[in-house]
N, C-alpha and C. Protein backbone atom coordinates (compact mmCIF):
# COMPACT_ATOMS: atom_id res chain seq x y z
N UNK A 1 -16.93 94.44 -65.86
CA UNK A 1 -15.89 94.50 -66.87
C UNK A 1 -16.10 93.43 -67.94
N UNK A 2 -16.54 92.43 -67.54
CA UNK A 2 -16.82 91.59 -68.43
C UNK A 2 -17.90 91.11 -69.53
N UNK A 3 -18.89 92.19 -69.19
CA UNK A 3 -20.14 92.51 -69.67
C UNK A 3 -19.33 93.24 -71.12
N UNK A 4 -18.59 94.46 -70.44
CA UNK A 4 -18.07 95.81 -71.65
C UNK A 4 -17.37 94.64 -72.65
N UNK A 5 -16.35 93.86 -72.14
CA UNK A 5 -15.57 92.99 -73.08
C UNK A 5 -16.44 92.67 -74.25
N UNK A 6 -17.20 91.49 -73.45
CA UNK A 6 -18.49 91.06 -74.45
C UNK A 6 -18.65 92.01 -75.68
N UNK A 7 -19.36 92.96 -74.93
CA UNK A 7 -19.85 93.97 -76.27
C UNK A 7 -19.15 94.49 -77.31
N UNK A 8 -17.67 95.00 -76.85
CA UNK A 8 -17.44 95.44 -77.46
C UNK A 8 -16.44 94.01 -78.56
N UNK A 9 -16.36 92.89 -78.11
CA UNK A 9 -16.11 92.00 -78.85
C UNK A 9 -17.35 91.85 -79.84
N UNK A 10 -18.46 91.81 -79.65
CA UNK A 10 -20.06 91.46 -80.38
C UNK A 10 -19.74 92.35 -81.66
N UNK A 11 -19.82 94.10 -80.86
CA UNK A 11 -19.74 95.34 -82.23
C UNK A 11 -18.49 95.10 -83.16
N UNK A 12 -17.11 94.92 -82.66
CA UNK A 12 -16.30 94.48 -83.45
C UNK A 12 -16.27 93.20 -84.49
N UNK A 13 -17.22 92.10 -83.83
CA UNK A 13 -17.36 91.37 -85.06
C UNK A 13 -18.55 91.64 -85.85
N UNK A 14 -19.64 91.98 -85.45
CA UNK A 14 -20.41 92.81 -86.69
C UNK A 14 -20.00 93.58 -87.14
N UNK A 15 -19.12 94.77 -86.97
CA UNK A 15 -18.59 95.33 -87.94
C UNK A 15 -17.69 95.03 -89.06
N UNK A 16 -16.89 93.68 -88.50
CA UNK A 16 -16.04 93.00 -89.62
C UNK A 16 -16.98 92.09 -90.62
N UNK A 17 -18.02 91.45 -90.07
CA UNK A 17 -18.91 91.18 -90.43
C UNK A 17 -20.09 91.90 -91.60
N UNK A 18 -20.18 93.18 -91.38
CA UNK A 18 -20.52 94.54 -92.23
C UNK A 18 -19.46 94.93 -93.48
N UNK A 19 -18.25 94.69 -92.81
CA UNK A 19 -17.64 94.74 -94.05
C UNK A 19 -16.95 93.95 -94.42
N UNK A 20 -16.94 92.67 -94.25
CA UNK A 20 -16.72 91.42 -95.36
C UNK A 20 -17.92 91.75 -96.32
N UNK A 21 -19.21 91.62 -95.66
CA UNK A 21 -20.57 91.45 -96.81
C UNK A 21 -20.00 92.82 -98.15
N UNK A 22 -19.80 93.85 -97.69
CA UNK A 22 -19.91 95.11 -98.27
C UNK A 22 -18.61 95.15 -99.34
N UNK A 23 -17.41 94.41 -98.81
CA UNK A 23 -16.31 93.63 -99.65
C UNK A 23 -16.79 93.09 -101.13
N UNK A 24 -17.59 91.91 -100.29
CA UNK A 24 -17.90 90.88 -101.41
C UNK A 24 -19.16 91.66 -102.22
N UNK A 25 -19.73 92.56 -101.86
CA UNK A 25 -20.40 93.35 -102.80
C UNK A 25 -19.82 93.73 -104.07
N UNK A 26 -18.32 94.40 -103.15
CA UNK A 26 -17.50 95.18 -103.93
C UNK A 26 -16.92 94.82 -105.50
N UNK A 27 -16.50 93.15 -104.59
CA UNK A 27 -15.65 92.55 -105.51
C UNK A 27 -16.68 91.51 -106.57
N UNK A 28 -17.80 91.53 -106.21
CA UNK A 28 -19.15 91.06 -107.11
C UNK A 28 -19.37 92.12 -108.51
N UNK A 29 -19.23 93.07 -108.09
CA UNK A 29 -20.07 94.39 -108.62
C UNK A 29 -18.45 94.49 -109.57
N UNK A 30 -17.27 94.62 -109.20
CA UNK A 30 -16.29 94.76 -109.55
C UNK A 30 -16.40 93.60 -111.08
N UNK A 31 -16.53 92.48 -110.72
CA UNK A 31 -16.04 91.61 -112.04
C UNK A 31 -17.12 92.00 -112.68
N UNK A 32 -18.46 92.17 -112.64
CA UNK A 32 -19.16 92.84 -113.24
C UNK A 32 -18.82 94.09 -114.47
N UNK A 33 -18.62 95.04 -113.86
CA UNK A 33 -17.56 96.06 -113.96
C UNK A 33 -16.92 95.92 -115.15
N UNK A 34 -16.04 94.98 -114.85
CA UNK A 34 -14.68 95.07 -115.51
C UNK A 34 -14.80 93.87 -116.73
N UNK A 35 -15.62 93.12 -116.88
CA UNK A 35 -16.79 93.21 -117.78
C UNK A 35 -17.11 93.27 -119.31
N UNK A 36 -18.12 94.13 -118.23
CA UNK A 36 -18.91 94.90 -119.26
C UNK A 36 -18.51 95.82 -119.66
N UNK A 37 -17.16 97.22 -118.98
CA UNK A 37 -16.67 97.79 -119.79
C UNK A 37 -15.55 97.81 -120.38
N UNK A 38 -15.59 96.74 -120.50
CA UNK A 38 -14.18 95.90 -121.46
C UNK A 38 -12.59 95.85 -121.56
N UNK A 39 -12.51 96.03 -119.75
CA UNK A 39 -11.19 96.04 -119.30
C UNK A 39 -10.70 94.75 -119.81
N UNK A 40 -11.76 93.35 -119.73
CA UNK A 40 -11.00 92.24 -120.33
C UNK A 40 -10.13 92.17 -121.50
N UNK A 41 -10.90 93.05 -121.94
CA UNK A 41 -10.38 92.68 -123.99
C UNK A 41 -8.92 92.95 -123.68
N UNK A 42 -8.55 93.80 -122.82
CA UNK A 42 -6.97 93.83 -122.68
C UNK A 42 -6.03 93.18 -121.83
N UNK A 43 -6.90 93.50 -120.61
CA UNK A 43 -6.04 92.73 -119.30
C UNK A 43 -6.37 91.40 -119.40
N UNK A 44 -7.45 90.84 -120.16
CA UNK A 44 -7.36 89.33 -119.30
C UNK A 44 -8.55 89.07 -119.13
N UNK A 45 -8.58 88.05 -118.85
CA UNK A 45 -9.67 87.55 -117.58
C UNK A 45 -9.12 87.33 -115.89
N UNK A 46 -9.73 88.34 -115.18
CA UNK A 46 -9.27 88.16 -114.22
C UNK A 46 -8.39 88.78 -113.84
N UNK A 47 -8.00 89.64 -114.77
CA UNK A 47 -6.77 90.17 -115.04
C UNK A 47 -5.67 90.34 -114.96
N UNK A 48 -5.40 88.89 -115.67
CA UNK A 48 -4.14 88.27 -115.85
C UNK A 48 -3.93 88.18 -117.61
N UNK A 49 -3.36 89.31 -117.87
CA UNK A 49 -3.06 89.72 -119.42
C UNK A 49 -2.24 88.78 -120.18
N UNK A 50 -2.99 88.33 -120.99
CA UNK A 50 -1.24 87.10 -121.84
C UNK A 50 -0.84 88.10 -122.98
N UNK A 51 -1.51 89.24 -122.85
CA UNK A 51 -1.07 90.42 -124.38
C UNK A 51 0.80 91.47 -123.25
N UNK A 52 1.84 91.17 -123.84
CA UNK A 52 3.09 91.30 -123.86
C UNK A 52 2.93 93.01 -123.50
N UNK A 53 2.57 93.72 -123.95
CA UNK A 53 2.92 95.21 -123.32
C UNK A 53 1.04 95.75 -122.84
N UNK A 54 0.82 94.82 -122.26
CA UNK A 54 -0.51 95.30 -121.33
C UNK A 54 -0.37 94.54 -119.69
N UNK A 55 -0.58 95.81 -118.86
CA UNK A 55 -0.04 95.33 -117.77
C UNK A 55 -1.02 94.07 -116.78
N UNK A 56 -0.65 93.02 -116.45
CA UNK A 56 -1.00 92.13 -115.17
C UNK A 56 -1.71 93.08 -114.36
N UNK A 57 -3.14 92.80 -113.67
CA UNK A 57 -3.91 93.39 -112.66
C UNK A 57 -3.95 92.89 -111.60
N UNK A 58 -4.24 91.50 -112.20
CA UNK A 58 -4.66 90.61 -110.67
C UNK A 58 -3.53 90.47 -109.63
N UNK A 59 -4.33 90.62 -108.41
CA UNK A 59 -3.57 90.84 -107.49
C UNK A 59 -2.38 91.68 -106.96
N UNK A 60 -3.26 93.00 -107.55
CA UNK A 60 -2.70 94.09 -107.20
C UNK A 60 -3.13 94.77 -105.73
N UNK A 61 -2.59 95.90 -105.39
CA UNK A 61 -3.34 96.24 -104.03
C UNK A 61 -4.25 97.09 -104.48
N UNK A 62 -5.65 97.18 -103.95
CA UNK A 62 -6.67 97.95 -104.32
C UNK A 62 -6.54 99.17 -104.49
N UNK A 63 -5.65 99.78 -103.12
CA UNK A 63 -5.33 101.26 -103.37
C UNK A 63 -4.42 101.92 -104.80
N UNK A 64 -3.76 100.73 -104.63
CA UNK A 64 -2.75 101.03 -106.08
C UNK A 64 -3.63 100.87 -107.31
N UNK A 65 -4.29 100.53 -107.26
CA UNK A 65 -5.36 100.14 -108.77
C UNK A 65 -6.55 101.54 -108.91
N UNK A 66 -6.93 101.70 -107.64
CA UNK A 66 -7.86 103.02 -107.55
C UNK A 66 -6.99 103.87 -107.89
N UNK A 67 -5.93 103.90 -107.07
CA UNK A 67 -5.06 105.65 -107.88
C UNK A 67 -4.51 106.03 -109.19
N UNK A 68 -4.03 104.54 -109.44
CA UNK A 68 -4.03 104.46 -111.04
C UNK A 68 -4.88 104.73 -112.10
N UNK A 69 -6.31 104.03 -111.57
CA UNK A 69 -7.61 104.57 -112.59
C UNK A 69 -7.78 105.91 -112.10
N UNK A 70 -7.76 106.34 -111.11
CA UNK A 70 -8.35 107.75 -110.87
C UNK A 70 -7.15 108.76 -111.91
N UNK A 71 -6.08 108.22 -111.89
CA UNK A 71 -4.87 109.27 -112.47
C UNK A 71 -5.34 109.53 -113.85
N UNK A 72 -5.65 107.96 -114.22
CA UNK A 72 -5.95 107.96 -115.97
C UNK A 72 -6.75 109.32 -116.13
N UNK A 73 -7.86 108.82 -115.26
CA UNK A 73 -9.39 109.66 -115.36
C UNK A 73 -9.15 111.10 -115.39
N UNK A 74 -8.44 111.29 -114.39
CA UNK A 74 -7.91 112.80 -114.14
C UNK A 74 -7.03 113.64 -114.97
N UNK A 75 -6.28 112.61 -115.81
CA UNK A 75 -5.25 113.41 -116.69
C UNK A 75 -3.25 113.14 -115.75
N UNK A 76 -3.72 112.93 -115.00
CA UNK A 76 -2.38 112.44 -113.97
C UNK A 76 -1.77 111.62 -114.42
N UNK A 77 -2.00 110.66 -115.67
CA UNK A 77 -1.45 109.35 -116.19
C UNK A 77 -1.69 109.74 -117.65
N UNK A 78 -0.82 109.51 -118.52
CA UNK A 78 -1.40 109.49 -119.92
C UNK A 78 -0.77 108.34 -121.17
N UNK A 79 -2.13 107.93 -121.02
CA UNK A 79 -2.28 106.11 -121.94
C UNK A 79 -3.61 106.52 -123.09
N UNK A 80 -3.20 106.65 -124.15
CA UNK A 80 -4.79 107.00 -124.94
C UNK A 80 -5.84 106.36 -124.72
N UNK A 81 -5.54 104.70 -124.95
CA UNK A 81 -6.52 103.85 -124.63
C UNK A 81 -7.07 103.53 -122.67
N UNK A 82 -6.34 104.10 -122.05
CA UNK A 82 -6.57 104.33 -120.62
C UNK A 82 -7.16 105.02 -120.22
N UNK A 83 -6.95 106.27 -120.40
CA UNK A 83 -7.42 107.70 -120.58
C UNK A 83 -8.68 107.46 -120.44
N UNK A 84 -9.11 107.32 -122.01
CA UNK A 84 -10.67 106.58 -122.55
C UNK A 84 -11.58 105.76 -122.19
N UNK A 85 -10.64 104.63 -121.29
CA UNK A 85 -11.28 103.76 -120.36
C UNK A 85 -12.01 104.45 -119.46
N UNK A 86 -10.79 105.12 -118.63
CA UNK A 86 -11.30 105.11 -117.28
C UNK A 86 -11.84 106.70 -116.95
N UNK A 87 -12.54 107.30 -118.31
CA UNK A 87 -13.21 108.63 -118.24
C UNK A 87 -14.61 108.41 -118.13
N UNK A 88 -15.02 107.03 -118.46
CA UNK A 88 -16.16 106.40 -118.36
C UNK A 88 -16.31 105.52 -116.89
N UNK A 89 -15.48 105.67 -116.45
CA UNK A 89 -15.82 104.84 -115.11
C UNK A 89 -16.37 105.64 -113.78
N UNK A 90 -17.37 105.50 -113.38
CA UNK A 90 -17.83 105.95 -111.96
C UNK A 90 -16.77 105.57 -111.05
N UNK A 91 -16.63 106.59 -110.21
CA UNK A 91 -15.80 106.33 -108.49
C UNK A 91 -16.31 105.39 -107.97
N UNK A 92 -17.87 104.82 -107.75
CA UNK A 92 -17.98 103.49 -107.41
C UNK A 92 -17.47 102.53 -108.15
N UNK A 93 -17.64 102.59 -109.90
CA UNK A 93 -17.19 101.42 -110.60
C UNK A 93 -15.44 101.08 -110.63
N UNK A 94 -14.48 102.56 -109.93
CA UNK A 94 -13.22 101.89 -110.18
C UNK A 94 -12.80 101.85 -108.56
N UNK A 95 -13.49 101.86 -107.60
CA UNK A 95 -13.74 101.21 -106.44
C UNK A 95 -13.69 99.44 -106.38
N UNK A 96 -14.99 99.29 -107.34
CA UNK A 96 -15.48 97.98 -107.49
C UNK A 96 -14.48 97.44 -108.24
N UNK A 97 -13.68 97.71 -109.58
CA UNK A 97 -13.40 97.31 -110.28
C UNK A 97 -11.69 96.74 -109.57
N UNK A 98 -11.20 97.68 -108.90
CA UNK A 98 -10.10 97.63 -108.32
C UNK A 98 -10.22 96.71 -106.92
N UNK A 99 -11.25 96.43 -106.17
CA UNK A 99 -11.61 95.32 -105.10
C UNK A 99 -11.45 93.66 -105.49
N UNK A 100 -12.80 94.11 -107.04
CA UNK A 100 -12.29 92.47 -107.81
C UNK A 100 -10.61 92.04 -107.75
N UNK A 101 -10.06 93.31 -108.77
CA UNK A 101 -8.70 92.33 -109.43
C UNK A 101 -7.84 92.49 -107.77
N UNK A 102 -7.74 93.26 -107.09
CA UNK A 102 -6.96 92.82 -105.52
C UNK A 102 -7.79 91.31 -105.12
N UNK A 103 -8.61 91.02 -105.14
CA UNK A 103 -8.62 89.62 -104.81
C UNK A 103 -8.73 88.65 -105.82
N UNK A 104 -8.22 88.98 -106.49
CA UNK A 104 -7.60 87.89 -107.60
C UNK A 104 -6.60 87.22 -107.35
């Protein structure tokens, strides 16, 4: 019994281990991201907006930030300058992009 413990303590921390690294990929690739396709110019750096009717990012929950860009993208949300943003964004890039500003 104490052998199984072991192991399955070992696989459970390599797997958290697998995905911390794959995280910090995320949230690497994310400020990247958000960047270069010029989410700053509005939100911020970091995205923490000092512009009065553009919304605060940082430290949002990731899921809430993915469904939001996906809505833009999709037509589910309608912001002109949003829209436009996020019709250019890959499912990895508003993955990434939404990992960064949650750990902000």
């Amino acid at each position: 019994m104490e052998n199984t413990m072991k192991k399955q303590l070992i696989t459970a921390f390599i797997a958290l281990t697998i995905s911390s690294l794959a995280q910090a990929d995320d949230i690497a690739a994310g400020e990247a991201a958000y960047a270069s396709k010029g989410c700053i110019g509005c939100h911020g750096a970091a995205g923490n907006s000092t512009l009065p009717d553009t919304a605060k990012l940082n430290g949002q929950h990731a899921l809430y930030l993915t469904n939001a860009l996906n809505a833009y993208k999709n037509g589910g949300r309608n912001h002109p300058v949003m829209t436009a943003m996020a019709a250019g964004l890959s499912d990895d890039e508003i993955k990434q992009i939404s990992a960064y500003l949650a750990a902000q």
